[in-house]
Protein backbone atom coordinates (compact mmCIF):
# COMPACT_ATOMS: atom_id res chain seq x y z
CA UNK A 1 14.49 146.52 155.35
CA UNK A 2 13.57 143.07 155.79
CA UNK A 3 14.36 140.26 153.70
CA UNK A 4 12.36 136.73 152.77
CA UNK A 5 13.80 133.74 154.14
CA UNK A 6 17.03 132.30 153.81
CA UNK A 7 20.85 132.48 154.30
CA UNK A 8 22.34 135.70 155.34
CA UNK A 9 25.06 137.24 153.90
CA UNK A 10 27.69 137.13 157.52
CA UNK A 11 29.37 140.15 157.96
CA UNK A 12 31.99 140.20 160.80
CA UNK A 13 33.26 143.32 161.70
CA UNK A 14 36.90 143.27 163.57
CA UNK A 15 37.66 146.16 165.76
CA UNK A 16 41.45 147.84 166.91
CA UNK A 17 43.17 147.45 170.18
CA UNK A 18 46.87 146.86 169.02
CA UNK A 19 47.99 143.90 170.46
CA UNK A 20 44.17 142.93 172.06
CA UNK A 21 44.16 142.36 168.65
CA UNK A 22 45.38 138.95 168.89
CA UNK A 23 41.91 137.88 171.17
CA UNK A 24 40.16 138.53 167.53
CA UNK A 25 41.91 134.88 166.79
CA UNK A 26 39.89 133.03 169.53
CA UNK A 27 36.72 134.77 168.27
CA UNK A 28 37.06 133.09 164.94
CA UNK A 29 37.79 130.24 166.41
CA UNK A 30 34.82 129.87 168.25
CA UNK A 31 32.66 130.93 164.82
CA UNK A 32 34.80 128.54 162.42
CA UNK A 33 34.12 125.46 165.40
CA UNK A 34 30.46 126.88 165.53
CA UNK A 35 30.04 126.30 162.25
CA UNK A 36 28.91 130.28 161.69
CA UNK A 37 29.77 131.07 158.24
CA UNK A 38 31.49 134.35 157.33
CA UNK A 39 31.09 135.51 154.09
CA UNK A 40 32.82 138.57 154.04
CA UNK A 41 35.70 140.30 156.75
CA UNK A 42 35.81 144.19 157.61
CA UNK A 43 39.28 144.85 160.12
CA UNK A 44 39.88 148.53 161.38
CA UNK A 45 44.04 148.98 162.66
CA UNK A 46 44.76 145.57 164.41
CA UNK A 47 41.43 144.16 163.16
CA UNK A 48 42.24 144.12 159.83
CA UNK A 49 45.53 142.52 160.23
CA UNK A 50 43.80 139.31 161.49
CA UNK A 51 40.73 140.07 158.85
CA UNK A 52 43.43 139.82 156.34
CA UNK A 53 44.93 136.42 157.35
CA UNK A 54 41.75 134.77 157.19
CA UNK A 55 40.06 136.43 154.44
CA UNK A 56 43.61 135.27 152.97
CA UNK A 57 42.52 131.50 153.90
CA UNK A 58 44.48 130.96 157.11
CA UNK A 59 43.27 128.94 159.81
CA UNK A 60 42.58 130.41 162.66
CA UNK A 61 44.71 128.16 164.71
CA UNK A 62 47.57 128.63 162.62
CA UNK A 63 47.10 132.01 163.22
CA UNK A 64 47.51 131.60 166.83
CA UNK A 65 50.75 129.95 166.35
CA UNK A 66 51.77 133.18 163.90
CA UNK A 67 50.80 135.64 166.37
CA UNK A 68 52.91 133.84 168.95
CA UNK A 69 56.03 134.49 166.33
CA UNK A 70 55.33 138.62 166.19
CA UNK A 71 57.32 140.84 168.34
CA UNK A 72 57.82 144.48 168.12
CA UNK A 73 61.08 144.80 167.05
CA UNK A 74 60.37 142.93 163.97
CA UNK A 75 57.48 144.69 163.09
CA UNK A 76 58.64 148.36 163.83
CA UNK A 77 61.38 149.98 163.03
CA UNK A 78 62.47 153.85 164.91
CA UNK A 79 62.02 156.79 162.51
CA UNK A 80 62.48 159.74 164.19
CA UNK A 81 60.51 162.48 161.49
CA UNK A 82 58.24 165.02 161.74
CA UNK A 83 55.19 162.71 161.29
CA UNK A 84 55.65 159.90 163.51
CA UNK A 85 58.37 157.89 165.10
CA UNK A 86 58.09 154.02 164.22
CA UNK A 87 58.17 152.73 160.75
CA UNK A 88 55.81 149.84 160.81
CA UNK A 89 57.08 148.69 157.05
CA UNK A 90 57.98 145.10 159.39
CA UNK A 91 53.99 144.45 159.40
CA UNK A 92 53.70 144.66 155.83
CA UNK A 93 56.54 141.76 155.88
CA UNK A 94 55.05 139.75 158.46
CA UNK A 95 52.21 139.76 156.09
CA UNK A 96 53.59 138.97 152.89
CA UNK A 97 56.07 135.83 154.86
CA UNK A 98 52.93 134.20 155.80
CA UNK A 99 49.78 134.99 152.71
CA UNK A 100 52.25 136.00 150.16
CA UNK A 101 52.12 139.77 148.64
CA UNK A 102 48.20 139.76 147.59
CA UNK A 103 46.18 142.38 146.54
CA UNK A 104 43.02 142.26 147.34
CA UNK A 105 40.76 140.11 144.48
CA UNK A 106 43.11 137.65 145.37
CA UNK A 107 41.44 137.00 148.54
CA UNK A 108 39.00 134.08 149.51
CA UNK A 109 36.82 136.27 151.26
CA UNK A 110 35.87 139.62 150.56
CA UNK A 111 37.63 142.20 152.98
CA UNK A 112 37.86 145.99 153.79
CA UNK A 113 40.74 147.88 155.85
CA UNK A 114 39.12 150.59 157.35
CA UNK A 115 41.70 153.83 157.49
CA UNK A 116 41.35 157.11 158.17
CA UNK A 117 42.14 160.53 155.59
CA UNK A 118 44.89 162.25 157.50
CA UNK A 119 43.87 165.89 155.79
CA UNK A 120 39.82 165.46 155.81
CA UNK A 121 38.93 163.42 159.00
CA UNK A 122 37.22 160.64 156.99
CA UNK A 123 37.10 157.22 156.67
CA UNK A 124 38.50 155.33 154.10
CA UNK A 125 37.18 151.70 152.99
CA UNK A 126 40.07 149.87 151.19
CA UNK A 127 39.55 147.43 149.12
CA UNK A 128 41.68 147.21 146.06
CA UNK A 129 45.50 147.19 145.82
CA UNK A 130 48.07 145.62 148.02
CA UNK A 131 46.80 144.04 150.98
CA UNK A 132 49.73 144.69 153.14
CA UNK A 133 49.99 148.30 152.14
CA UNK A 134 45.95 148.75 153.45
CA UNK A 135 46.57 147.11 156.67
CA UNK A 136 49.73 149.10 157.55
CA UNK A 137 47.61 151.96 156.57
CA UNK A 138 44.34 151.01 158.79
CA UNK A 139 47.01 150.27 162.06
CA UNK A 140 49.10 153.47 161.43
CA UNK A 141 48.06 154.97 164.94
CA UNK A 142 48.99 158.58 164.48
CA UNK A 143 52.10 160.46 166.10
CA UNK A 144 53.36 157.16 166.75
CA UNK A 145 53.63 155.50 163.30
CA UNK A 146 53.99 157.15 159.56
CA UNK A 147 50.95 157.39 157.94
CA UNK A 148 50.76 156.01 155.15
CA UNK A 149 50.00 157.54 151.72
CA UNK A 150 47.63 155.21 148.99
CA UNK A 151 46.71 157.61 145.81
CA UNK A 152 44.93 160.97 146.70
CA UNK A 153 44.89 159.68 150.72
CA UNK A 154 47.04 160.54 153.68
CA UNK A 155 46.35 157.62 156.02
CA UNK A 156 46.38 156.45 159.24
CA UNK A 157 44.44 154.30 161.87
CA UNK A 158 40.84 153.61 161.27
CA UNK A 159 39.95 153.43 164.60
CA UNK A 160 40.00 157.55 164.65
CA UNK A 161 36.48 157.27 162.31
CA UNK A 162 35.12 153.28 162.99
CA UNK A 163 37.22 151.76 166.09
CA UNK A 164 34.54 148.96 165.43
CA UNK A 165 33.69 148.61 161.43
CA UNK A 166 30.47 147.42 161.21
CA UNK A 167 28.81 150.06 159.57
CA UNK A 168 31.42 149.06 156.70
CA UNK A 169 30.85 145.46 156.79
CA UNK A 170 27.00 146.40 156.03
CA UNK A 171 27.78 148.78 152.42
CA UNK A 172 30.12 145.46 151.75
CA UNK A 173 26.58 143.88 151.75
CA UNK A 174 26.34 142.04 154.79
CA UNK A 175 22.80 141.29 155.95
CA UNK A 176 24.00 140.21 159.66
CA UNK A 177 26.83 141.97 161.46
CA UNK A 178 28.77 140.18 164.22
CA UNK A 179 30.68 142.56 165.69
CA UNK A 180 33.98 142.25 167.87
CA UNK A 181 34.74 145.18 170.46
CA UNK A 182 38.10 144.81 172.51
CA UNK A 183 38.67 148.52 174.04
CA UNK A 184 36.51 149.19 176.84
CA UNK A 185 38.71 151.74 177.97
CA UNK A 186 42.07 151.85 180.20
CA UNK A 187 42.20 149.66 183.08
CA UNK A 188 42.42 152.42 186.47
CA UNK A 189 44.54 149.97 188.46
CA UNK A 190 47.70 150.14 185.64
CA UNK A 191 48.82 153.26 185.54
CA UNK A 192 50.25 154.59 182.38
CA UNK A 193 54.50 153.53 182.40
CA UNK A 194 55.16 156.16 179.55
CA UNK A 195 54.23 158.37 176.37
CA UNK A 196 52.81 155.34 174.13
CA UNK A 197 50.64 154.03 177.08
CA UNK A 198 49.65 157.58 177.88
CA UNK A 199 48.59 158.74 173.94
CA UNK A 200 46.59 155.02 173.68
CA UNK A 201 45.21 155.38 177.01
CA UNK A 202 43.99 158.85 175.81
CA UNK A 203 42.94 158.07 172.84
CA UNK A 204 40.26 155.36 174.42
CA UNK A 205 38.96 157.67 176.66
CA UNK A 206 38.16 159.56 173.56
CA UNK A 207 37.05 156.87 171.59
CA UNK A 208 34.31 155.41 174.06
CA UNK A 209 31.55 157.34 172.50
CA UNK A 210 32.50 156.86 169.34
CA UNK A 211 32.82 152.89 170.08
CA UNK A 212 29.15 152.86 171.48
CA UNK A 213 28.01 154.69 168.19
CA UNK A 214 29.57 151.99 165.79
CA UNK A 215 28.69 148.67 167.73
CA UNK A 216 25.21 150.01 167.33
CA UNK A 217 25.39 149.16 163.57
CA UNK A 218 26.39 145.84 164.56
CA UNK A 219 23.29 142.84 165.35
CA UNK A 220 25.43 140.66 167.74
CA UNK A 221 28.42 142.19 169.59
CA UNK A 222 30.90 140.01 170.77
CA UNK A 223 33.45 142.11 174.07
CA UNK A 224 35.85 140.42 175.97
CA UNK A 225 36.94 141.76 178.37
CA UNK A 226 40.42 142.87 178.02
CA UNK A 227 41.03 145.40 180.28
CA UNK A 228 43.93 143.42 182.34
CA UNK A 229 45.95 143.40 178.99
CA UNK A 230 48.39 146.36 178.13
CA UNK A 231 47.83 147.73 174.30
CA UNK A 232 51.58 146.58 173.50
CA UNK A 233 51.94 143.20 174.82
CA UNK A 234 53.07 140.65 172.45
CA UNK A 235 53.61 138.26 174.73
CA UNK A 236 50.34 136.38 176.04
CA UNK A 237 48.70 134.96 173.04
CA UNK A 238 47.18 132.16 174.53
CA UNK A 239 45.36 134.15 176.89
CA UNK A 240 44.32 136.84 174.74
CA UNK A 241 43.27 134.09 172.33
CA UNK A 242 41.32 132.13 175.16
CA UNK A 243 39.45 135.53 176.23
CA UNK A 244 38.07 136.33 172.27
CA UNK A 245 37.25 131.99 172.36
CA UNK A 246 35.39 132.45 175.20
CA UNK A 247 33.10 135.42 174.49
CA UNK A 248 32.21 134.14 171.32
CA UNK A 249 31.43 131.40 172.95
CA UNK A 250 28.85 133.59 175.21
CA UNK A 251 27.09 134.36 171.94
CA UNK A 252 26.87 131.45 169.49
CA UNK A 253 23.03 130.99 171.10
CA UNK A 254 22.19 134.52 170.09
CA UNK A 255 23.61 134.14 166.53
CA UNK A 256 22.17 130.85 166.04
CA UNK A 257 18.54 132.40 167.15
CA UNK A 258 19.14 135.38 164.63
CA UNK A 259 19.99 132.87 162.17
CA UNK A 260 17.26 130.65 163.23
CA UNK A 261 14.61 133.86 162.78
CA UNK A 262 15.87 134.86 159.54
CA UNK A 263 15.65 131.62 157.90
CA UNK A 264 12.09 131.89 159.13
CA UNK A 265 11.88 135.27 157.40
CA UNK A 266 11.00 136.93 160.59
CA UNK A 267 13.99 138.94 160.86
CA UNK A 268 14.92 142.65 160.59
CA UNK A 269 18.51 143.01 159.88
CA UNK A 270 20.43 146.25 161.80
CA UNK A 271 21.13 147.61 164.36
CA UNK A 272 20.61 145.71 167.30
CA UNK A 273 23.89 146.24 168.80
CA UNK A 274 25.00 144.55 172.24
CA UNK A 275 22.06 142.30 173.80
């Protein structure tokens, strides 16, 4: 499809990687000092946690000095049960403390959590309700925390259906997707210290096919590289932050030419993926 000159709609489409989440800060950092507009926010698991604080209106470097307050043990709590073992009912606080308890038409942007049905394998786009309740859903990694239930669903992490949600930032109506990749798979020189590093080194083993497969709905892809940072650590925001500044810094030329081509009507949106 192409489209007649103009301004896109901005899609930006925020990927999972637990705590790597926190590089998604210096990414929109880099866009919001770029001037790059973003007119609507899709987050799978730790992506939509930061989606939601700035489709929420936060500035993205208050949100740096947030994620610097965040630590585990105020986030999780242990719940030994059948279906998982941490209770991450602290995120859903976390949230609420800092945007208030919004549901989502309360928003500044439009935004989608991306989850995952439990019982059916699929993916599920949320976008009504509580806000806090859909990202605790969307970063309910399974075995390790509860999923979550929300109506008819059984839910847990998104990242088991779109570990990189552009595809869903597209049906929200985005003409150009910028999408933001942080898992390129387990670093070989740390070797995994115990079960959680195991199951999440596992699981992005797994995942790298299906990671290649959803950047490729994406037009710009934006990858730090992150593979010197553990999943779990809390504790380096500034240099997770400085890592998702800097390679969105790498491609503000490419987005400006894309923008620069489609005001000149010249432009196919889709699926360009990673230049």
């Amino acid at each position: 499809m192409r489209r007649t000159a103009g301004t896109p709609r901005i899609g930006l489409a925020l990927g999972g990687g637990f705590a790597r989440g926190i590089a998604h800060i210096g990414v929109l950092q880099a866009l919001v000092a770029h001037r790059i507009p973003i007119h609507l926010v899709a987050g799978t698991s730790a992506g939509s946690l930061v989606g939601a604080l700035y489709a929420a209106g936060c500035d993205p470097w208050d949100m740096e000095r947030l994620a610097g307050e965040m630590n585990w043990r105020s986030l999780v709590r242990l719940r030994v049960r059948r279906d998982g073992l941490l209770d991450a009912d602290g995120l859903e606080r976390f949230l609420v403390a800092r945007v208030g308890d919004l549901s989502f038409s309360d928003l500044c942007l439009p935004f989608a959590a991306l989850a995952t049905d439990l019982l059916n394998g699929r993916e599920v786009l949320l976008t009504r309700g509580r806000v806090a309740t859909a990202v605790r859903a969307s970063c309910a990694f399974p075995g390790i925390f509860l999923p979550v239930r929300i109506g008819r669903h059984t839910l847990v992490d998104g990242g088991l259906t779109q570990p990189v949600p552009a595809a869903a930032a597209r049906r929200m109506g985005a003409d150009l997707v910028i999408g933001v990749e942080l898992n390129q798979g387990p670093n070989p020189a740390r070797r995994p210290r115990n079960l959680l590093h195991i199951m999440m080194n596992s699981l992005a083993l797994v995942q790298q096919p299906l990671i290649q497969q959803a950047i490729a709905a994406a037009d710009v892809v934006i990858r730090p590289d992150l593979r010197e940072f553990s999943l779990i650590e809390l504790d380096r925001v500034a240099e997770l932050v400085a890592r998702g500044r800097e390679a969105a810094e790498a491609q503000i030329p490419r987005i400006r030419a894309m923008l620069s081509e489609w005001d000149g009507g010249c432009l196919a949106p889709g699926g360009e993926g990673e230049a």
